[in-house]
N, C-alpha and C. Protein backbone atom coordinates (compact mmCIF):
# COMPACT_ATOMS: atom_id res chain seq x y z
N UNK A 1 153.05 64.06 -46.12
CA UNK A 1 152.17 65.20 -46.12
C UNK A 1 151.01 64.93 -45.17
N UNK A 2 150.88 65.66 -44.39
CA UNK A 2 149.72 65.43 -43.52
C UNK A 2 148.01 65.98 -43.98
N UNK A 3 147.36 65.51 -43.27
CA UNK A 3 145.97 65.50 -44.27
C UNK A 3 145.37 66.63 -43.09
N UNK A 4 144.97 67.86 -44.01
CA UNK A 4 144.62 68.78 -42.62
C UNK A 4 143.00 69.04 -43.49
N UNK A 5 141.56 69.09 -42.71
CA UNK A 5 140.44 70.02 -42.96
C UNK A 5 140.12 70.77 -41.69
N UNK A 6 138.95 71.96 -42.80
CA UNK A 6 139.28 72.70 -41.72
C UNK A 6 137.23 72.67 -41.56
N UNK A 7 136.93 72.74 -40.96
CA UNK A 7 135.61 72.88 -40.56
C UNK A 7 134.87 74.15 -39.90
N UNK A 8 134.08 74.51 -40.71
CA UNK A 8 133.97 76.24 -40.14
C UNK A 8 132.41 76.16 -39.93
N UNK A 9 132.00 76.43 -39.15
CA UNK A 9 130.39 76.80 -38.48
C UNK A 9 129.97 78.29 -38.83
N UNK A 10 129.00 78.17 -39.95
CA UNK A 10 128.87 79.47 -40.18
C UNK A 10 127.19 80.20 -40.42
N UNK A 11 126.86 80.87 -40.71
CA UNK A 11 125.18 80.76 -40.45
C UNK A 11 124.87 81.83 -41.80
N UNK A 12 124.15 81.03 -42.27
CA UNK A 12 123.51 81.90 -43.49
C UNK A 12 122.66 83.27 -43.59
N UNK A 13 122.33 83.76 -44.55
CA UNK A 13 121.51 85.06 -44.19
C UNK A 13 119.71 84.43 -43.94
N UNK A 14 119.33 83.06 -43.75
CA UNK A 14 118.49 83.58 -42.91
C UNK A 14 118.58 82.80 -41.35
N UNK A 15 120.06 83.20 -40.95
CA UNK A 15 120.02 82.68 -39.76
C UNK A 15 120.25 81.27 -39.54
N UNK A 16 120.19 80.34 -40.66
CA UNK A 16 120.31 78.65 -40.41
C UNK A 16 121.82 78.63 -40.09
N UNK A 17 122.18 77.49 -39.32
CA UNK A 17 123.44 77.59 -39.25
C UNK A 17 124.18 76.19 -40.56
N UNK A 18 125.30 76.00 -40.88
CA UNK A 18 126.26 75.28 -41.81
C UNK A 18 127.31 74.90 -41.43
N UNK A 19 128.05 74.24 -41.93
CA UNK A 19 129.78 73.96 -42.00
C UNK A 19 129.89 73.80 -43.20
N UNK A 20 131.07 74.78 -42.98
CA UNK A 20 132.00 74.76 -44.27
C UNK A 20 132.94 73.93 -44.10
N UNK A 21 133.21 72.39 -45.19
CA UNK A 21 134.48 71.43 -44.63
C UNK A 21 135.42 71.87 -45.55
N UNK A 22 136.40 72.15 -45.33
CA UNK A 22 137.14 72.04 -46.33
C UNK A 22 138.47 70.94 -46.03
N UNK A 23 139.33 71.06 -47.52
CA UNK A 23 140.33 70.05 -47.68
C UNK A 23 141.37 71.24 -47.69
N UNK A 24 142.60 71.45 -46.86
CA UNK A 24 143.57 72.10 -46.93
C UNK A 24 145.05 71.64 -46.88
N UNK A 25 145.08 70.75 -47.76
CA UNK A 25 145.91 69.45 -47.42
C UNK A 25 147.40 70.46 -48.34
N UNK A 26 146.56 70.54 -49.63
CA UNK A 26 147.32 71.07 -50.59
C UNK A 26 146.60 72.52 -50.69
N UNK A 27 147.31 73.65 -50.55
CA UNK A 27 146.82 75.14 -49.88
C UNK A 27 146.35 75.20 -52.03
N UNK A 28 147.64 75.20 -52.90
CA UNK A 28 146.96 75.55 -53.80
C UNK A 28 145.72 75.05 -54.99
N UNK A 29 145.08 73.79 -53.75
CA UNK A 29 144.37 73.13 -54.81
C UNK A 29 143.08 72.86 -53.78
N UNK A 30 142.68 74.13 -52.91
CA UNK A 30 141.43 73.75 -51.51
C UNK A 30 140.31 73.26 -51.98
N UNK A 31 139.54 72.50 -51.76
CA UNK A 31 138.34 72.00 -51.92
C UNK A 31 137.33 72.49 -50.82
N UNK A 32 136.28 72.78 -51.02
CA UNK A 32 135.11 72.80 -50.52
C UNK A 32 133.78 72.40 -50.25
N UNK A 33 132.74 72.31 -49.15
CA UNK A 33 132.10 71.12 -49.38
C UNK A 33 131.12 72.12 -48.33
N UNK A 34 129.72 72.39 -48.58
CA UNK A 34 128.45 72.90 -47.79
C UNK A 34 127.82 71.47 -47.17
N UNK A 35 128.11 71.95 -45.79
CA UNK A 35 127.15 70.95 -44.90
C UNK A 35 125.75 71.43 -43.81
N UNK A 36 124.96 71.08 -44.59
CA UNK A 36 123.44 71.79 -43.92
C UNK A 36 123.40 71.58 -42.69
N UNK A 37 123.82 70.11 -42.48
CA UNK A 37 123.12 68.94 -41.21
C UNK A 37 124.36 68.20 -40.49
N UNK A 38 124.73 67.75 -39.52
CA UNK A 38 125.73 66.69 -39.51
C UNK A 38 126.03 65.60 -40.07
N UNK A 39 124.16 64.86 -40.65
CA UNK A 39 124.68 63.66 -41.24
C UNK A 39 125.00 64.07 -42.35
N UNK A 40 124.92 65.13 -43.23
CA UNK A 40 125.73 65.10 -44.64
C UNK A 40 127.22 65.79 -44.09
N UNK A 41 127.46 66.86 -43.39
CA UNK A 41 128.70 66.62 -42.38
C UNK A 41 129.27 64.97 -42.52
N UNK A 42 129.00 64.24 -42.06
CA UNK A 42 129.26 63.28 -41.55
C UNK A 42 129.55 61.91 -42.98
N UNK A 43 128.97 62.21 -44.00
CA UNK A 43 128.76 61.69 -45.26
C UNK A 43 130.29 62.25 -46.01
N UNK A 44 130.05 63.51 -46.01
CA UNK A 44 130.86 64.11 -46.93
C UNK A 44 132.34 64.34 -46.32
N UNK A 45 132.70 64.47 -44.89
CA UNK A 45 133.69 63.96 -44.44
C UNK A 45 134.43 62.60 -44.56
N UNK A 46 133.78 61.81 -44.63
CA UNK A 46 134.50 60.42 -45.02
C UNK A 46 134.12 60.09 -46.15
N UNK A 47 133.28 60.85 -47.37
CA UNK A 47 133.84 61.00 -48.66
C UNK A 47 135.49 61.64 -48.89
N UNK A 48 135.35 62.48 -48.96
CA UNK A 48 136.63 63.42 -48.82
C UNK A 48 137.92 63.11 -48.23
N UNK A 49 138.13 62.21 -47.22
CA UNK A 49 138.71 61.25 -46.26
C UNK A 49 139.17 60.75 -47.21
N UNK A 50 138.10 59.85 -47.69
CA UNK A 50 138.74 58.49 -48.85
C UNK A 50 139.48 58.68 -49.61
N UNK A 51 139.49 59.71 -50.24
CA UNK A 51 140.82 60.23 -51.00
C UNK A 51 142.08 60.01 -50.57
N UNK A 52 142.46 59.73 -49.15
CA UNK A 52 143.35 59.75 -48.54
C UNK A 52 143.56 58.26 -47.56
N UNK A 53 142.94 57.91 -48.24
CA UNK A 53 142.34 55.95 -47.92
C UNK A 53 142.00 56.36 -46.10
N UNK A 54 141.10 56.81 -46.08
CA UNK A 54 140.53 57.29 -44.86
C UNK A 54 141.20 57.77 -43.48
N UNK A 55 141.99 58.03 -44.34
CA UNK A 55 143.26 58.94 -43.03
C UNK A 55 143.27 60.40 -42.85
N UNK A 56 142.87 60.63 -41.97
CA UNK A 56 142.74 62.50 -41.77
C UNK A 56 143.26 62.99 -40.57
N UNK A 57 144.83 63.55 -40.51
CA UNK A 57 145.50 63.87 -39.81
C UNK A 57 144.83 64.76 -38.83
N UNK A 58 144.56 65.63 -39.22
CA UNK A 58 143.85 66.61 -38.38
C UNK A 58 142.47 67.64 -38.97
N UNK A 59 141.50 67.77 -37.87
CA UNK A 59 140.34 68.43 -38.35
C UNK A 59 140.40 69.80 -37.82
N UNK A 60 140.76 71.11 -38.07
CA UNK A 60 140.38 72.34 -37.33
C UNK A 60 139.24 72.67 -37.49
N UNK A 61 138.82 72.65 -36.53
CA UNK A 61 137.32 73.70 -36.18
C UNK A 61 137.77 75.11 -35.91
N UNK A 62 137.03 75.83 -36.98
CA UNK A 62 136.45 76.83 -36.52
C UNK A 62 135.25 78.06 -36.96
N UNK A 63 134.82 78.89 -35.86
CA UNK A 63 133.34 79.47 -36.72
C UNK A 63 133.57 80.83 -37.01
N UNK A 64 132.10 81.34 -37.72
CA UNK A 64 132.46 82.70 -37.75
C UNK A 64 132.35 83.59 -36.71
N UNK A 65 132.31 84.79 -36.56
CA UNK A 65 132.20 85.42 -35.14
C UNK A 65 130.78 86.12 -35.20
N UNK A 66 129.72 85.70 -36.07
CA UNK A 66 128.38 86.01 -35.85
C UNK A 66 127.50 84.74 -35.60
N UNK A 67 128.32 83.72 -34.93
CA UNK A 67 127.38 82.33 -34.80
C UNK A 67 127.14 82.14 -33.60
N UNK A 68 126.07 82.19 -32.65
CA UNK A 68 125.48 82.25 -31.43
C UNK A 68 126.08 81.58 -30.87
N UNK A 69 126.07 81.59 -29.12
CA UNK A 69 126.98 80.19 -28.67
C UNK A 69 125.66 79.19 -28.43
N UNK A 70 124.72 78.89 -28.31
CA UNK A 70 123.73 78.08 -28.45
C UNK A 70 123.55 77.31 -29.77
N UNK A 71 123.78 78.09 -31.17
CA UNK A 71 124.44 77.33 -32.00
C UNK A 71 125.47 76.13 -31.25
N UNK A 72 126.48 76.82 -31.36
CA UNK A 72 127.68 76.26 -30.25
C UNK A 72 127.43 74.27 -29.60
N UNK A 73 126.77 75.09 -28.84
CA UNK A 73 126.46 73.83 -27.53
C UNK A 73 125.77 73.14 -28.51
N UNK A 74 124.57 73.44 -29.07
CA UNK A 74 123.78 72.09 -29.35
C UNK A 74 124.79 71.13 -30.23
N UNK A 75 125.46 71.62 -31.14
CA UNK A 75 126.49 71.06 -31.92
C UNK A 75 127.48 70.31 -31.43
N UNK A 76 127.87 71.00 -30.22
CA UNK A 76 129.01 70.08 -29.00
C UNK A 76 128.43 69.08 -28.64
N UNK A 77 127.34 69.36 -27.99
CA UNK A 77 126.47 67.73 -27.99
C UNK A 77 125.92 66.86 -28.74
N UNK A 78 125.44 67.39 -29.82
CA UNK A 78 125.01 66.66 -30.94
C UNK A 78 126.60 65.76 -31.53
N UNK A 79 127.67 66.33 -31.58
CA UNK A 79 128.84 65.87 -32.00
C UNK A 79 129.28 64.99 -30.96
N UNK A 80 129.02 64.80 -29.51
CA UNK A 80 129.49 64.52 -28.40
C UNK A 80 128.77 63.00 -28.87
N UNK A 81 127.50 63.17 -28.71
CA UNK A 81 126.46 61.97 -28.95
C UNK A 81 127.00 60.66 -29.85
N UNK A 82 127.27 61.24 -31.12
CA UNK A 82 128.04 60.55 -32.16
C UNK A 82 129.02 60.00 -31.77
N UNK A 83 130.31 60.79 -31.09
CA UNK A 83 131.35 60.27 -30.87
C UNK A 83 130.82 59.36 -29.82
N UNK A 84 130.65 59.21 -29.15
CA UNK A 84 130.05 58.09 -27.98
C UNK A 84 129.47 57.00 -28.59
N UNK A 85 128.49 57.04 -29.90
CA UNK A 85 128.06 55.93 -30.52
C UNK A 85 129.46 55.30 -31.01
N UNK A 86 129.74 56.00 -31.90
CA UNK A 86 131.57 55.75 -32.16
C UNK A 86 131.75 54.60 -31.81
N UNK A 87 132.64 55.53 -30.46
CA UNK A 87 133.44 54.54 -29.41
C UNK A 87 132.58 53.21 -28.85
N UNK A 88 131.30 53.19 -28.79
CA UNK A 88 130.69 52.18 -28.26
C UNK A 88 130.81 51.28 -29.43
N UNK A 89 130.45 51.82 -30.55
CA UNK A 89 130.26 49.99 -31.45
C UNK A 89 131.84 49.83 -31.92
N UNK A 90 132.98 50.91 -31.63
CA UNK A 90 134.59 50.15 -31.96
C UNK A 90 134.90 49.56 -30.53
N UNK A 91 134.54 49.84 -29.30
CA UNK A 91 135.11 49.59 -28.57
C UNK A 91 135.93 49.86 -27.68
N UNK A 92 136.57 51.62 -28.59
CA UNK A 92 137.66 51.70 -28.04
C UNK A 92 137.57 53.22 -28.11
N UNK A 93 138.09 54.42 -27.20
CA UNK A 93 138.22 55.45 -27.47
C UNK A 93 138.65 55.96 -28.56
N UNK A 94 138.22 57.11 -29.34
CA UNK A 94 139.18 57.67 -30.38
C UNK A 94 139.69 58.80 -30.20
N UNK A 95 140.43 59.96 -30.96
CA UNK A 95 140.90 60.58 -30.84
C UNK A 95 140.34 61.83 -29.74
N UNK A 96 141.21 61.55 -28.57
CA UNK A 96 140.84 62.11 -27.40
C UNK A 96 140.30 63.84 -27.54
N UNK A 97 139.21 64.13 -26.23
CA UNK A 97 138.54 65.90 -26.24
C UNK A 97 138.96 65.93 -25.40
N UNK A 98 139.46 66.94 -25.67
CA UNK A 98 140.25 68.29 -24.56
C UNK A 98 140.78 67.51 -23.00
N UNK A 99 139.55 67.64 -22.03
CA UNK A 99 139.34 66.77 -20.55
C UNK A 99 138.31 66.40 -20.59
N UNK A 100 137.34 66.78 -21.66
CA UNK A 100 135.62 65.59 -21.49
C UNK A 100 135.99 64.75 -21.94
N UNK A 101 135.41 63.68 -21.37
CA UNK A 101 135.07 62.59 -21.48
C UNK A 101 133.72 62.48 -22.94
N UNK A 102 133.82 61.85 -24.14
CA UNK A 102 132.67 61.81 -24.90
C UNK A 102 131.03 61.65 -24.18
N UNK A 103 131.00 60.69 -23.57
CA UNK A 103 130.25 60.11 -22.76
C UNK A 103 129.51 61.13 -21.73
N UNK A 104 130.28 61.65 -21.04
CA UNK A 104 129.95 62.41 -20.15
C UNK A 104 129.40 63.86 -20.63
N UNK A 105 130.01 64.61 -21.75
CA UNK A 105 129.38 65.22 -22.34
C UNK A 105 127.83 65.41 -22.99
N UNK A 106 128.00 64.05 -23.81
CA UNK A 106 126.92 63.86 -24.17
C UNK A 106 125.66 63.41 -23.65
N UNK A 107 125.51 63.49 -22.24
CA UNK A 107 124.93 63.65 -21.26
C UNK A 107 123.98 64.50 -20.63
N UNK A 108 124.90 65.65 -21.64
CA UNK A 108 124.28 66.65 -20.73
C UNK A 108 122.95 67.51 -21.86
């Protein structure tokens, strides 16, 4: 069984933006999880992970269609940043973006 979440960027009524993580591994048993910030993003993802002795096949992103694209970007980079810390203290690339480069992204 493959381990699927789905991650949704969504913005509250007063405008803050969120992720919704969810667990869609098993459709009739979804879990849900409010993420204000990335680092509880980032907490509560590899809580949720562990369940699965930290194996997570795949993450879908996606947002709602009232979330700014400046939302957007800062998040691409803010996420870009991380992954680059990542790879720097393993050593090693991880699961490859699109044609950016982590690094180079997070750059900008």
């Amino acid at each position: 069984m493959a381990v699927v979440f789905t991650s949704t960027i969504k913005i509250d009524n007063c405008g803050e933006w969120y992720i919704e993580l969810s667990d869609i591994t098993d459709e009739e048993s979804i879990k849900s999880e409010i993420c204000s910030n990335l680092d509880e993003y980032e907490t509560k993802i590899e809580a949720m992970g562990a369940e699965y002795g930290g194996h997570i096949d795949e993450v879908r992103w996606l947002k709602d269609d009232n979330v700014p694209p400046h939302v957007m970007d800062m998040l691409r980079v803010e996420m870009a940043k991380r992954r680059a810390d990542v790879e720097e203290k393993l050593g090693e690339k991880i699961t490859p973006v699109s044609e950016f480069d982590a690094k180079d992204l997070a750059k900008k």
